[in-house]
N, C-alpha and C. Protein backbone atom coordinates (compact mmCIF):
# COMPACT_ATOMS: atom_id res chain seq x y z
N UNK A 1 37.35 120.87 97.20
CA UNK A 1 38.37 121.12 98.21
C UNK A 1 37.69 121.75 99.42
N UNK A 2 38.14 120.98 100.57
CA UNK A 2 37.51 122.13 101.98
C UNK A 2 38.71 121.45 102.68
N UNK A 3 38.26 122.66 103.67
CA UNK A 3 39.57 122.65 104.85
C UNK A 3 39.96 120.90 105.72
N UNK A 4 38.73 120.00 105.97
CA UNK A 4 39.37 118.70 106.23
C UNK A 4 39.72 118.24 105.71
N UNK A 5 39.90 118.22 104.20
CA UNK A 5 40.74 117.42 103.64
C UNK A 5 41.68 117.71 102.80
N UNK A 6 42.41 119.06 103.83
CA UNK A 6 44.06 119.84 103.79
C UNK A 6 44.67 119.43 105.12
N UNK A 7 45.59 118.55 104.79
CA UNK A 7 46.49 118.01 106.35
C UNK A 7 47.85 118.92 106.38
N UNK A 8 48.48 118.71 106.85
CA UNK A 8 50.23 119.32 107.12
C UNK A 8 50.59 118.39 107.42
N UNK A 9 51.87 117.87 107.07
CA UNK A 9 52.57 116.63 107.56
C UNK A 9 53.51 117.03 108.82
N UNK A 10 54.44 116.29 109.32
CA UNK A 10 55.19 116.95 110.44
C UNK A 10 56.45 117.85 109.83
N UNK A 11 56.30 117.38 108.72
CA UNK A 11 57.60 118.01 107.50
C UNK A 11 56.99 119.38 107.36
N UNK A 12 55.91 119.88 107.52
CA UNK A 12 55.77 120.86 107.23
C UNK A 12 54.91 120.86 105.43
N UNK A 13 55.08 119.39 104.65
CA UNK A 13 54.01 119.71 103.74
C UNK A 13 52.82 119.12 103.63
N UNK A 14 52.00 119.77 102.74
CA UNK A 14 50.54 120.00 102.55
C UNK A 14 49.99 118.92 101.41
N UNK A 15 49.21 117.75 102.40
CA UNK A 15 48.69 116.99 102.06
C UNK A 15 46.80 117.13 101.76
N UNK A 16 47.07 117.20 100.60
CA UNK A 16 45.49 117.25 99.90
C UNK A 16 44.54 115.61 100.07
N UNK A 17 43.62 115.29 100.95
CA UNK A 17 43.04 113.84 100.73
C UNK A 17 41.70 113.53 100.31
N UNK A 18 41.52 112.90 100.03
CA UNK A 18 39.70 112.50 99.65
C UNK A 18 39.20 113.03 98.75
N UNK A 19 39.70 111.88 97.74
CA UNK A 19 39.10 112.39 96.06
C UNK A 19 37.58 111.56 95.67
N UNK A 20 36.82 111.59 96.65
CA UNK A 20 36.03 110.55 96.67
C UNK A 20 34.91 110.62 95.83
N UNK A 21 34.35 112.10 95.32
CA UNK A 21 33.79 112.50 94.49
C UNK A 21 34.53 113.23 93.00
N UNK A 22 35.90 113.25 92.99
CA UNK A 22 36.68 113.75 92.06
C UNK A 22 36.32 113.17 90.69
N UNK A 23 36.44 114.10 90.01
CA UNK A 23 36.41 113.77 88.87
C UNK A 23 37.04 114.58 86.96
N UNK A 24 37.05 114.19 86.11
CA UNK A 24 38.06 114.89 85.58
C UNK A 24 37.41 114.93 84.51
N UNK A 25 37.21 116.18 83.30
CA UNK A 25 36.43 116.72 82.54
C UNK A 25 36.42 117.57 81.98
N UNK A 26 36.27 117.86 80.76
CA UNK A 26 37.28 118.94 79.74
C UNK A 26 36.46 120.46 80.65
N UNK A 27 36.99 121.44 80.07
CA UNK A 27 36.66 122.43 81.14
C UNK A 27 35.44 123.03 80.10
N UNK A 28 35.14 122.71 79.19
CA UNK A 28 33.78 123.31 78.85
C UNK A 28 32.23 122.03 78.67
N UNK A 29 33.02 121.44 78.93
CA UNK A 29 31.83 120.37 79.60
C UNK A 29 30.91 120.73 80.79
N UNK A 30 29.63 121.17 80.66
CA UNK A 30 28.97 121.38 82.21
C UNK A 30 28.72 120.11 82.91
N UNK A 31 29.04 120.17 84.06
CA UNK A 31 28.10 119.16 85.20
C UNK A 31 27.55 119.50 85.71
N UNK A 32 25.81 118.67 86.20
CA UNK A 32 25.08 118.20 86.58
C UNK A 32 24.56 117.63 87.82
N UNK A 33 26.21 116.93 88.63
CA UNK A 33 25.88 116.18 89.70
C UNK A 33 26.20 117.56 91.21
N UNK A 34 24.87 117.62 91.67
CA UNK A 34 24.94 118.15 92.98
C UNK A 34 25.38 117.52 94.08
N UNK A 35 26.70 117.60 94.64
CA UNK A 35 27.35 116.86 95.83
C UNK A 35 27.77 118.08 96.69
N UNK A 36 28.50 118.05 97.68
CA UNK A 36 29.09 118.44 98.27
C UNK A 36 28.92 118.86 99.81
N UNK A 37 30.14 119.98 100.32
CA UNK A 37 29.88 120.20 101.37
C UNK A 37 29.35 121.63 101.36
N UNK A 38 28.11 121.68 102.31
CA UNK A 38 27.33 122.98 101.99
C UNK A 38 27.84 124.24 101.83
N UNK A 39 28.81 124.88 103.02
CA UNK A 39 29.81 125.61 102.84
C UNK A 39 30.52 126.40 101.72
N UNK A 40 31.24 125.50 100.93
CA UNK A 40 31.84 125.38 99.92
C UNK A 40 31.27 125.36 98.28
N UNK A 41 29.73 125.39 98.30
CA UNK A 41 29.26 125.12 97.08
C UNK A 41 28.96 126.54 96.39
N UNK A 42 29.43 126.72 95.07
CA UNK A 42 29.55 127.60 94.13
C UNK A 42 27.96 128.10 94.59
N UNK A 43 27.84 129.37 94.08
CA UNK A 43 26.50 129.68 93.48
C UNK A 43 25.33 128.68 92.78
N UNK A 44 25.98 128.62 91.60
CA UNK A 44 25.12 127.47 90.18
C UNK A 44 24.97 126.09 91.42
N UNK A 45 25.38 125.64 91.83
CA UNK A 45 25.35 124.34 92.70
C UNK A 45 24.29 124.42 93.51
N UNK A 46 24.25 125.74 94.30
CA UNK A 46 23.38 126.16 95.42
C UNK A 46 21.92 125.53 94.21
N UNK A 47 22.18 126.54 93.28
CA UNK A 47 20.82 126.82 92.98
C UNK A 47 20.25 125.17 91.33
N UNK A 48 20.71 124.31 91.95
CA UNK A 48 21.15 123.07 91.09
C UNK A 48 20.95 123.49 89.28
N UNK A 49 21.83 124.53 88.95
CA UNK A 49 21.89 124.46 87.47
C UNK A 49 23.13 124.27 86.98
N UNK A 50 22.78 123.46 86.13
CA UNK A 50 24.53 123.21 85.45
C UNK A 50 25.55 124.55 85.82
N UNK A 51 26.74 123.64 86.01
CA UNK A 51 27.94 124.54 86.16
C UNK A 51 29.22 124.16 85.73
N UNK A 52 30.20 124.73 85.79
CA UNK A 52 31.57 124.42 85.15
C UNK A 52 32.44 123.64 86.43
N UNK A 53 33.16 122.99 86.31
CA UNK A 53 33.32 122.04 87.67
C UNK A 53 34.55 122.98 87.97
N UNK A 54 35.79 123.28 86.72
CA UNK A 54 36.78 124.18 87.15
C UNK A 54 36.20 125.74 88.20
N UNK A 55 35.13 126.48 87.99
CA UNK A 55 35.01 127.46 88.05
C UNK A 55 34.48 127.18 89.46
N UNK A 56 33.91 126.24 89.85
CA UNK A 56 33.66 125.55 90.48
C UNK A 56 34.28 125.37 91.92
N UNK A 57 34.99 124.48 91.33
CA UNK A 57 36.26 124.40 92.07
C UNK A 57 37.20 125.95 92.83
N UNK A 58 37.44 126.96 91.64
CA UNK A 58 37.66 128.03 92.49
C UNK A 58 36.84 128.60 93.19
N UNK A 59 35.75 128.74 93.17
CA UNK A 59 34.67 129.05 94.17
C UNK A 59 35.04 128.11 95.70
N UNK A 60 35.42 127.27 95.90
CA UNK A 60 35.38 126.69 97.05
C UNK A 60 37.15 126.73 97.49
N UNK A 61 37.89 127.08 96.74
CA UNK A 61 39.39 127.06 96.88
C UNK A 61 39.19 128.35 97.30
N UNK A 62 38.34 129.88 96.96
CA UNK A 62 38.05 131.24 97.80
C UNK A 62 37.61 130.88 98.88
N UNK A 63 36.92 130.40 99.05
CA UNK A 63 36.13 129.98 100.58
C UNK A 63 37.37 129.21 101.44
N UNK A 64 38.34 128.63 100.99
CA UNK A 64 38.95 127.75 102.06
C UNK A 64 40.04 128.94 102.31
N UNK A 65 40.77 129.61 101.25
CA UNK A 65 41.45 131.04 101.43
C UNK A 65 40.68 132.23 102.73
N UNK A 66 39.49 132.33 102.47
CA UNK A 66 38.39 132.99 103.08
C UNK A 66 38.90 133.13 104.65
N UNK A 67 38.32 131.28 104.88
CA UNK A 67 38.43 130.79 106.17
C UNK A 67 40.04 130.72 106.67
N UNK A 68 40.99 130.94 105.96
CA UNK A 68 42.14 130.68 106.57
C UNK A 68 42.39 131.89 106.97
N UNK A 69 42.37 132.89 105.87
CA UNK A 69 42.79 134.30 106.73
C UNK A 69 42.04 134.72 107.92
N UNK A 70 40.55 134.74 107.39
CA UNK A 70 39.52 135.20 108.59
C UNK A 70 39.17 134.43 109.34
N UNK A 71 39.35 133.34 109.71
CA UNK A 71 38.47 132.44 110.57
C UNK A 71 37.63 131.68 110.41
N UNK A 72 36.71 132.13 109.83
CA UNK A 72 35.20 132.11 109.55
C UNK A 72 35.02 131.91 108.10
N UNK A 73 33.55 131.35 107.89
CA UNK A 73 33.26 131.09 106.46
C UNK A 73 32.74 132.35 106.24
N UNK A 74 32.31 133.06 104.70
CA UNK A 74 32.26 133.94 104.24
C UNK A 74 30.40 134.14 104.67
N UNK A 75 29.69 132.71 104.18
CA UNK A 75 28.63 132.70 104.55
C UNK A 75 28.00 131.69 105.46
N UNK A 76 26.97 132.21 106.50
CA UNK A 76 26.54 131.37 107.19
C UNK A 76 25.05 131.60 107.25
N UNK A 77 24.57 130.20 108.27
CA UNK A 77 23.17 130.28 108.09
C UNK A 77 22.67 129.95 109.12
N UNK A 78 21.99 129.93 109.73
CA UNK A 78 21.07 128.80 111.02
C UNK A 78 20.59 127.30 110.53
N UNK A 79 20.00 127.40 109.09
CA UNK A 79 19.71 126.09 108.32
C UNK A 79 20.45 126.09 107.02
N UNK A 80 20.81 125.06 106.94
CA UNK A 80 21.05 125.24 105.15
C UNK A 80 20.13 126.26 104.44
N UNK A 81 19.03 125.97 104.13
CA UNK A 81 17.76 127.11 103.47
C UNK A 81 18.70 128.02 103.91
N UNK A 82 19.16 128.97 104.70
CA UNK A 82 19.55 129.58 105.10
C UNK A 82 20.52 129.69 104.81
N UNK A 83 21.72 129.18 104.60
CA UNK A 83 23.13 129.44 104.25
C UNK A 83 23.02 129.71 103.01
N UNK A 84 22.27 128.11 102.07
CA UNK A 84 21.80 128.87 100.21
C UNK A 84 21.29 129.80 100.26
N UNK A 85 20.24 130.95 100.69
CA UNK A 85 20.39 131.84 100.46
C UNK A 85 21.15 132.97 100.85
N UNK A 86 22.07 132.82 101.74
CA UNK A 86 23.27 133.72 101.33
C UNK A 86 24.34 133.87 100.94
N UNK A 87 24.03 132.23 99.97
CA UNK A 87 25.14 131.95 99.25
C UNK A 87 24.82 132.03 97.97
């Protein structure tokens, strides 16, 4: 989940889009596949070791909470290298 692909309709509800990497998996199953948007990536992801995709997932659902109240992402960087490590 990241913030472009949370819309608002004119109704006023909240359209979730682009399941393009989604995927579905008992919750003690680890994955493996490193995707995403840099921003948003858990810890374990940063550092490519298996991780839990649910736990996962809330890690980047804090970050989009993060950015809505404050503005801003929690962590930033000048380079990626840079953002993973202060992420």
């Amino acid at each position: 989940l990241k913030l472009e692909n949370i819309l608002v309709s004119d109704r006023q509800r909240v359209k979730i889009i682009d399941f393009g990497f989604g995927i579905r998996t008992p919750e003690d199953v680890p994955l493996k596949m490193f995707c995403g948007t840099s921003s948003y990536m858990a810890p374990e992801i940063v550092r490519k070791s298996e991780y839990n995709g649910f736990k996962a997932d809330i890690w980047a659902l804090g970050v989009v909470l993060f950015v809505m109240l404050t503005g801003r992402f929690p962590f930033r960087g000048k380079t990626e290298k840079e953002l993973f490590s202060r992420i």
